[in-house]
N, C-alpha and C. Protein backbone atom coordinates (compact mmCIF):
# COMPACT_ATOMS: atom_id res chain seq x y z
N UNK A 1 -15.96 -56.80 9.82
CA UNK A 1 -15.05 -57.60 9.02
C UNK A 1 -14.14 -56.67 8.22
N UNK A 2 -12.76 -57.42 8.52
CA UNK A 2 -12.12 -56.07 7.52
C UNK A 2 -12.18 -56.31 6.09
N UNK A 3 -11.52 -55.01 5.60
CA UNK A 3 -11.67 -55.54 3.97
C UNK A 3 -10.46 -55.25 3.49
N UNK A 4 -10.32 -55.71 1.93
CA UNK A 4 -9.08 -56.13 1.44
C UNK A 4 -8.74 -55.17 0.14
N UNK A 5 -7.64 -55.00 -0.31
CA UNK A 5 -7.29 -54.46 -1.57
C UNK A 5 -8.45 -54.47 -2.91
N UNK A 6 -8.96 -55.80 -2.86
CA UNK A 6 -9.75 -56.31 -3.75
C UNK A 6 -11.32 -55.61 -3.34
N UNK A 7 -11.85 -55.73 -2.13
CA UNK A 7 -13.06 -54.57 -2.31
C UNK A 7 -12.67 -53.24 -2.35
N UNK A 8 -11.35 -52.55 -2.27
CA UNK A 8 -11.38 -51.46 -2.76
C UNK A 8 -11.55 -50.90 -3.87
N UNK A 9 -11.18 -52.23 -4.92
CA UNK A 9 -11.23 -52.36 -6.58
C UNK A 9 -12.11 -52.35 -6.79
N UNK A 10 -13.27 -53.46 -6.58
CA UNK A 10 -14.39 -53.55 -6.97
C UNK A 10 -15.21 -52.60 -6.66
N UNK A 11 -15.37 -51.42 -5.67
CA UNK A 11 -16.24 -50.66 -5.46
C UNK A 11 -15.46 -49.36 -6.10
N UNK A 12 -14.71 -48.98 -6.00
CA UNK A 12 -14.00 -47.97 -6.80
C UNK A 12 -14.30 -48.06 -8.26
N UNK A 13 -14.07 -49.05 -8.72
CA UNK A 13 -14.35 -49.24 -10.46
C UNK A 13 -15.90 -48.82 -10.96
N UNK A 14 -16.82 -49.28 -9.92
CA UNK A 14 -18.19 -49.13 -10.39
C UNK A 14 -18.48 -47.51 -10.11
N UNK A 15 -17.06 -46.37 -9.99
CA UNK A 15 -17.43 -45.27 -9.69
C UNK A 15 -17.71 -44.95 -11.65
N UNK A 16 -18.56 -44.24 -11.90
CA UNK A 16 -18.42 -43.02 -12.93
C UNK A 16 -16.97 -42.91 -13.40
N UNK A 17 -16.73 -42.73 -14.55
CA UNK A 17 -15.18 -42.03 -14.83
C UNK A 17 -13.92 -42.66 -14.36
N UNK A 18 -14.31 -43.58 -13.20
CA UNK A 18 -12.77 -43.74 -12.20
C UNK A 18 -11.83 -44.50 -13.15
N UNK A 19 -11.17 -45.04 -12.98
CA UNK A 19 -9.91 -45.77 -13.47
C UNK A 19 -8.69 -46.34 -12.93
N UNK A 20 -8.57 -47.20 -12.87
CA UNK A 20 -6.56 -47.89 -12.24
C UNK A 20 -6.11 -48.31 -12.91
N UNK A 21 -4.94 -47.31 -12.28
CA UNK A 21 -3.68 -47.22 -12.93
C UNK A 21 -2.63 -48.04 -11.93
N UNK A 22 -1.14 -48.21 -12.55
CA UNK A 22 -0.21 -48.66 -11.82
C UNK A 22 1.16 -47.34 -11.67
N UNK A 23 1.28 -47.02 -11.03
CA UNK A 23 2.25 -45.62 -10.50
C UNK A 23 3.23 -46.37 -9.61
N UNK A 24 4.68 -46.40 -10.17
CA UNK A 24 5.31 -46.89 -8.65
C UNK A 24 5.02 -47.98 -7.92
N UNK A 25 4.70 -49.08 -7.99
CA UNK A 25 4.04 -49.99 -7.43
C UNK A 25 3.11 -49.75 -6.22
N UNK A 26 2.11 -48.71 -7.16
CA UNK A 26 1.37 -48.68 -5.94
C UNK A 26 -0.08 -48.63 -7.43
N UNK A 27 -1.09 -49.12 -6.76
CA UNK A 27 -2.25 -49.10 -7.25
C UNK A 27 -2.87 -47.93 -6.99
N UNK A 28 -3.03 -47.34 -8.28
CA UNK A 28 -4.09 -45.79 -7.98
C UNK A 28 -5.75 -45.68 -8.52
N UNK A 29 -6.26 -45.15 -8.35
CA UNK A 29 -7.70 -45.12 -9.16
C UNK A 29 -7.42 -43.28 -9.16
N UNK A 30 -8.37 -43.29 -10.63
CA UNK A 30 -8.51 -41.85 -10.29
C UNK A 30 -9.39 -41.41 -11.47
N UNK A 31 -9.80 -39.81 -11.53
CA UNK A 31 -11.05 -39.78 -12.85
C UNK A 31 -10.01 -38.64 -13.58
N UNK A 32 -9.86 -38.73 -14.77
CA UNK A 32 -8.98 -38.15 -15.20
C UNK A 32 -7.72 -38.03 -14.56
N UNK A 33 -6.93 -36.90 -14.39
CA UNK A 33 -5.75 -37.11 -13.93
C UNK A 33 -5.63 -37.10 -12.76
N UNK A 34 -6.72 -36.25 -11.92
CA UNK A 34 -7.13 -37.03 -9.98
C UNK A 34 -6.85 -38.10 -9.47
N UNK A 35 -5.85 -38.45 -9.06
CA UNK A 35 -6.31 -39.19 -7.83
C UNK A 35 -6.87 -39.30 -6.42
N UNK A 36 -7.58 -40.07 -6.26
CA UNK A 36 -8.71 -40.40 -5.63
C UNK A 36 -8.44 -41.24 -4.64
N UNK A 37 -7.64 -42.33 -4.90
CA UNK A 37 -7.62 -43.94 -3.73
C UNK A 37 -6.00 -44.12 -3.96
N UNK A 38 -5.80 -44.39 -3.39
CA UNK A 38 -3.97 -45.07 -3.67
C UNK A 38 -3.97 -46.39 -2.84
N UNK A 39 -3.41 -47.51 -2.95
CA UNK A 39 -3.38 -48.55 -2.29
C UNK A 39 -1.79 -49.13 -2.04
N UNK A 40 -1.41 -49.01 -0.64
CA UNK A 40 -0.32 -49.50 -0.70
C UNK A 40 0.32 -50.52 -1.13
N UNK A 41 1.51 -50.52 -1.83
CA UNK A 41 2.15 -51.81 -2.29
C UNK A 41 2.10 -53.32 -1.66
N UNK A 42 2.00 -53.34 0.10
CA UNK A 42 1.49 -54.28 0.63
C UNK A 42 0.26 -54.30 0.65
N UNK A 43 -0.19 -53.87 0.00
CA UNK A 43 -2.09 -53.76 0.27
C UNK A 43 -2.66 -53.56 1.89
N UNK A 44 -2.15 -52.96 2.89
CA UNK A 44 -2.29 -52.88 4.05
C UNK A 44 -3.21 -51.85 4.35
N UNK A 45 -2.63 -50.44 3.23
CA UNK A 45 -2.99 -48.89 3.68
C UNK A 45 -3.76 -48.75 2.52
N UNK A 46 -4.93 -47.66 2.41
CA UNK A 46 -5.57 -46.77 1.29
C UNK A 46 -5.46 -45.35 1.90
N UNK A 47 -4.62 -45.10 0.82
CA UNK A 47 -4.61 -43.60 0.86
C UNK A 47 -6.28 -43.16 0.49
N UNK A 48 -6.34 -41.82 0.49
CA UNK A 48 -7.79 -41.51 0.14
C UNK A 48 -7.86 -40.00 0.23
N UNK A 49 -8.86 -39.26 -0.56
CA UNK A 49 -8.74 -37.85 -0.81
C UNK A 49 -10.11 -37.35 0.68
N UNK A 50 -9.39 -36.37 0.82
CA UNK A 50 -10.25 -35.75 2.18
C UNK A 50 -9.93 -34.15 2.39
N UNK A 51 -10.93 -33.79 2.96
CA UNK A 51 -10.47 -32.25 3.43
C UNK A 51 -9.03 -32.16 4.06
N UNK A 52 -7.94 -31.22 3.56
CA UNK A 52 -6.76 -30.86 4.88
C UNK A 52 -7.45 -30.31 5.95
N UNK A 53 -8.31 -29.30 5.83
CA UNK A 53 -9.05 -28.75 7.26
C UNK A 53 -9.80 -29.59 8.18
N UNK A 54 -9.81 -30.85 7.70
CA UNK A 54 -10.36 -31.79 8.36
C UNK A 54 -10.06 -33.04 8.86
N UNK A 55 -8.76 -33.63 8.34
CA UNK A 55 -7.71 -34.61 8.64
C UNK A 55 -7.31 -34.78 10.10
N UNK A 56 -7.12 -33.55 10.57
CA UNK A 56 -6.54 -33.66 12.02
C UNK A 56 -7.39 -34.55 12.73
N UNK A 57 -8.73 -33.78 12.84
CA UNK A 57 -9.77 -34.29 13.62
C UNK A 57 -10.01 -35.59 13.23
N UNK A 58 -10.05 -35.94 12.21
CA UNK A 58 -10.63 -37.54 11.83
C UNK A 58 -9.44 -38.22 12.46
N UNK A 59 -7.90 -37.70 12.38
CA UNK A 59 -6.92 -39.16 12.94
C UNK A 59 -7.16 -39.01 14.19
N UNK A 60 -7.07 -37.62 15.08
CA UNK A 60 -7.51 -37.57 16.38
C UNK A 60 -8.67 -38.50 16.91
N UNK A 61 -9.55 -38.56 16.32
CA UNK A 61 -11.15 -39.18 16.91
C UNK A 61 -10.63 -40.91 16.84
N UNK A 62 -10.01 -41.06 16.20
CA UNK A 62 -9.47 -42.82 15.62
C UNK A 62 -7.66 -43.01 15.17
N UNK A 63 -7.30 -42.72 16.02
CA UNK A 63 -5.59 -42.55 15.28
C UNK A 63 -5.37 -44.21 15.27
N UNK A 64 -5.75 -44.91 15.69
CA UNK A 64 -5.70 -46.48 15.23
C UNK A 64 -6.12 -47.12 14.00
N UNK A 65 -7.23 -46.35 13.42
CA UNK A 65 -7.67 -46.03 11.78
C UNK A 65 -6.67 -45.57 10.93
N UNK A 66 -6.67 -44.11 11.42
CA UNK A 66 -6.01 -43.38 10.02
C UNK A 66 -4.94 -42.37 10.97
N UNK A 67 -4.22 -41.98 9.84
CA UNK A 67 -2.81 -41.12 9.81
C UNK A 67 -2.73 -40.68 8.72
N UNK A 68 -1.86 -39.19 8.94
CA UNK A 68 -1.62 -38.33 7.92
C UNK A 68 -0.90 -38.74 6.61
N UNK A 69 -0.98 -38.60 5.83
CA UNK A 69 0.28 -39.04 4.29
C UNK A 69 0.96 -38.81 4.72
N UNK A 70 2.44 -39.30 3.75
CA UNK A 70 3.81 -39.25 3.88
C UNK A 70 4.29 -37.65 3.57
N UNK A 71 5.14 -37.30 3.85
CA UNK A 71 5.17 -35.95 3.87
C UNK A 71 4.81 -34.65 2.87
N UNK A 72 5.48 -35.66 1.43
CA UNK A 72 5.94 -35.21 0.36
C UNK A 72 3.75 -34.88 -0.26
N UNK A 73 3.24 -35.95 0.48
CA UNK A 73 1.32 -35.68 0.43
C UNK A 73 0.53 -34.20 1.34
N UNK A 74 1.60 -33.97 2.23
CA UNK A 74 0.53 -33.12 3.10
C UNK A 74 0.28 -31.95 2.32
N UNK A 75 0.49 -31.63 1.29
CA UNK A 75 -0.02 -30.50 0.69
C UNK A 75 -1.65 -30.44 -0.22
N UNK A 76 -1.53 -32.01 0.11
CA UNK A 76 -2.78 -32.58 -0.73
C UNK A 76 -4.20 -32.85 0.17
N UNK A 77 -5.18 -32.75 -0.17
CA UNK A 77 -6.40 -33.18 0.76
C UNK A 77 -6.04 -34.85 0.28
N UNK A 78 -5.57 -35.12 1.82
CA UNK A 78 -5.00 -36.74 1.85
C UNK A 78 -4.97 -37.71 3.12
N UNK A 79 -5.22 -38.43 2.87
CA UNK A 79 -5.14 -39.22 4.60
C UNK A 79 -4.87 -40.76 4.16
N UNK A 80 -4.38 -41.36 4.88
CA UNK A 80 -4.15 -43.01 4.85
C UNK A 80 -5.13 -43.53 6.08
N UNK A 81 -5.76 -45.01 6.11
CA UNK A 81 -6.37 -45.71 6.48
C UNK A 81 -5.23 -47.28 6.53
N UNK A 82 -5.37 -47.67 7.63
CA UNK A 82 -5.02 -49.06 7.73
C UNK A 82 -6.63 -49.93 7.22
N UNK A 83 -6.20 -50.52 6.19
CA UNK A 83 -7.70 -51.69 5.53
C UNK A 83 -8.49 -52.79 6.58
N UNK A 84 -7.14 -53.20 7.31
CA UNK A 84 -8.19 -53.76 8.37
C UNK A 84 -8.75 -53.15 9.68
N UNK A 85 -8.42 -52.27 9.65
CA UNK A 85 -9.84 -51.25 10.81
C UNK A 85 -11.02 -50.89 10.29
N UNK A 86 -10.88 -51.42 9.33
CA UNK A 86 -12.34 -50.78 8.14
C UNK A 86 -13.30 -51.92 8.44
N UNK A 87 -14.41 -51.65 8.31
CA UNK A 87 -15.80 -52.56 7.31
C UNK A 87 -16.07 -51.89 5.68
N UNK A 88 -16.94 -52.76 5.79
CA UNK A 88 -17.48 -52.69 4.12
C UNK A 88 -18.18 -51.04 4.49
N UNK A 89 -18.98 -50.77 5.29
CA UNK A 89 -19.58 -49.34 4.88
C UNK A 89 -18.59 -48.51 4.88
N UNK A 90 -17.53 -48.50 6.04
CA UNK A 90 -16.71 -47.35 5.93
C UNK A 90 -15.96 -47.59 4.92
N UNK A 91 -15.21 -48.65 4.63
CA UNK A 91 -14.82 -48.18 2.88
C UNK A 91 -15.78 -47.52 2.06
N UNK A 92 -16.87 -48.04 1.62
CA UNK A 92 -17.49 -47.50 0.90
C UNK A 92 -17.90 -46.23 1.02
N UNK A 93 -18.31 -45.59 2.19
CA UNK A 93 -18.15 -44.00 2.43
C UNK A 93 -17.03 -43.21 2.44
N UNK A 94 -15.62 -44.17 2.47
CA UNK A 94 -14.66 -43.42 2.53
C UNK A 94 -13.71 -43.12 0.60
N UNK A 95 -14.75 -44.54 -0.23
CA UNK A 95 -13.98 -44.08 -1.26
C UNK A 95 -15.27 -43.55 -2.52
N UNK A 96 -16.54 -43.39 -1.92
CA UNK A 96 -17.70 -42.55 -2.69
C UNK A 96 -17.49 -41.13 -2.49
N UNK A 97 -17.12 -40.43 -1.33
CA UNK A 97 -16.63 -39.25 -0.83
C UNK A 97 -15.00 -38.78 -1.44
N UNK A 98 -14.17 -39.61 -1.18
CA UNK A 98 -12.93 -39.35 -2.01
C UNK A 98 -13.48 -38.92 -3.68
N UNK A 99 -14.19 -40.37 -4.22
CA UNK A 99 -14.29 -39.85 -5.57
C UNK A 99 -14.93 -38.57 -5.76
N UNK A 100 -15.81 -38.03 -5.13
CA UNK A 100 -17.07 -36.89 -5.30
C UNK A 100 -15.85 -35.93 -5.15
N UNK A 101 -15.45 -35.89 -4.29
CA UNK A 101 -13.85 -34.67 -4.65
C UNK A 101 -13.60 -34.52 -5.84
N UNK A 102 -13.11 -35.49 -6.78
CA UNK A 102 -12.59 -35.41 -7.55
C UNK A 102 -13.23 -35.23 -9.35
N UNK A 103 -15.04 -35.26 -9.29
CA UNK A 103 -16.00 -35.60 -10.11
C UNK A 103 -16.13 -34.61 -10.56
N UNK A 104 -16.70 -33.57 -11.45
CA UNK A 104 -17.59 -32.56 -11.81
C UNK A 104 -18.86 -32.72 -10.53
N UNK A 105 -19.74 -31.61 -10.29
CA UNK A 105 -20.64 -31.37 -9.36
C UNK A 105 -22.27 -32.60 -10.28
N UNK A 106 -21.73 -32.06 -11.41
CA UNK A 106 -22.95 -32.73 -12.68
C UNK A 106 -22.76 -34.27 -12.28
N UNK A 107 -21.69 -34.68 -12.49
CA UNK A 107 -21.58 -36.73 -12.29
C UNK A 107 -22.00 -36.87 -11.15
N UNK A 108 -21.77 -36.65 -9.77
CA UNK A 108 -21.75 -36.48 -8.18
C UNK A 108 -23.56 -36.13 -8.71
N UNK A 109 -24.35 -35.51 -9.31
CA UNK A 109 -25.72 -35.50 -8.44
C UNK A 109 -26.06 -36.27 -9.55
N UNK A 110 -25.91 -36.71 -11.05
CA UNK A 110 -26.25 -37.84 -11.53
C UNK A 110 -25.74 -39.09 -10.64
N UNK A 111 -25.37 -39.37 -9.74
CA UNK A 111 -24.32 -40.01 -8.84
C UNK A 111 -26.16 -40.38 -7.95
N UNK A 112 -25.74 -40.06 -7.91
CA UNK A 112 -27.00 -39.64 -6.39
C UNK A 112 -27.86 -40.01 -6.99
N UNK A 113 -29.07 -39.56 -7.81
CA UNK A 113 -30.12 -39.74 -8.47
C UNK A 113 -30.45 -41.09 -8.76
N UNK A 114 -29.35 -41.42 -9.57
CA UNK A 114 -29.44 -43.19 -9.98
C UNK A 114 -29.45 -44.03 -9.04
N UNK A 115 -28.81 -43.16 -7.88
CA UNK A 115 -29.29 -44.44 -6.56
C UNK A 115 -30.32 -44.38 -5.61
N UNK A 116 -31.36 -43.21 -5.86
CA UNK A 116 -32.28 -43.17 -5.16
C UNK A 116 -33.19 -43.54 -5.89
């Protein structure tokens, strides 16, 4: 089932620290001044933080999923997702991993702990 702008909110918010903001008409989350998730203005795409050394391969394996950021992003560990190729787990692995980028190492294993 795909998912929508709105479970990106709701599971993003219950991160530690995170926060949304409004930038440009685009919906951002982020922990301090990081951003983490970006949501396109049509709510279609989530941007999301990821390895650059590792981007290629993920659009390669699924280029019907995801694609690289807009240009002015490729300097950033960044990738876009179309929302409806998703389920609920892969969002959720795709924006618990974005945030852990962006956390102290300390929140990320208090992160962990509280859920085991």
């Amino acid at each position: 089932m795909a998912v929508t702008a709105q479970d990106v909110r709701a599971l993003a918010l219950t991160l530690p620290r995170a926060y949304e903001a409004l930038v440009r008409d685009r919906v951002k989350f982020r922990v301090g001044r990081l951003v983490f998730l970006s949501i396109s203005p049509d709510e279609t795409q989530l941007g999301f933080g990821y390895p650059k050394e590792e981007r290629n391969a993920l659009i390669a394996a699924e280029p019907e999923k995801y694609m690289l950021p807009i240009p002015s992003d490729m300097r950033y560990n960044w990738v876009r997702v179309w929302l409806a190729e998703i389920d609920h787990d892969e969002l959720e692995a795709l924006v618990v991993n974005s945030w852990r980028m962006s956390v102290p190492k300390k929140v990320w294993t208090e992160y962990q702990a509280a859920r085991t």
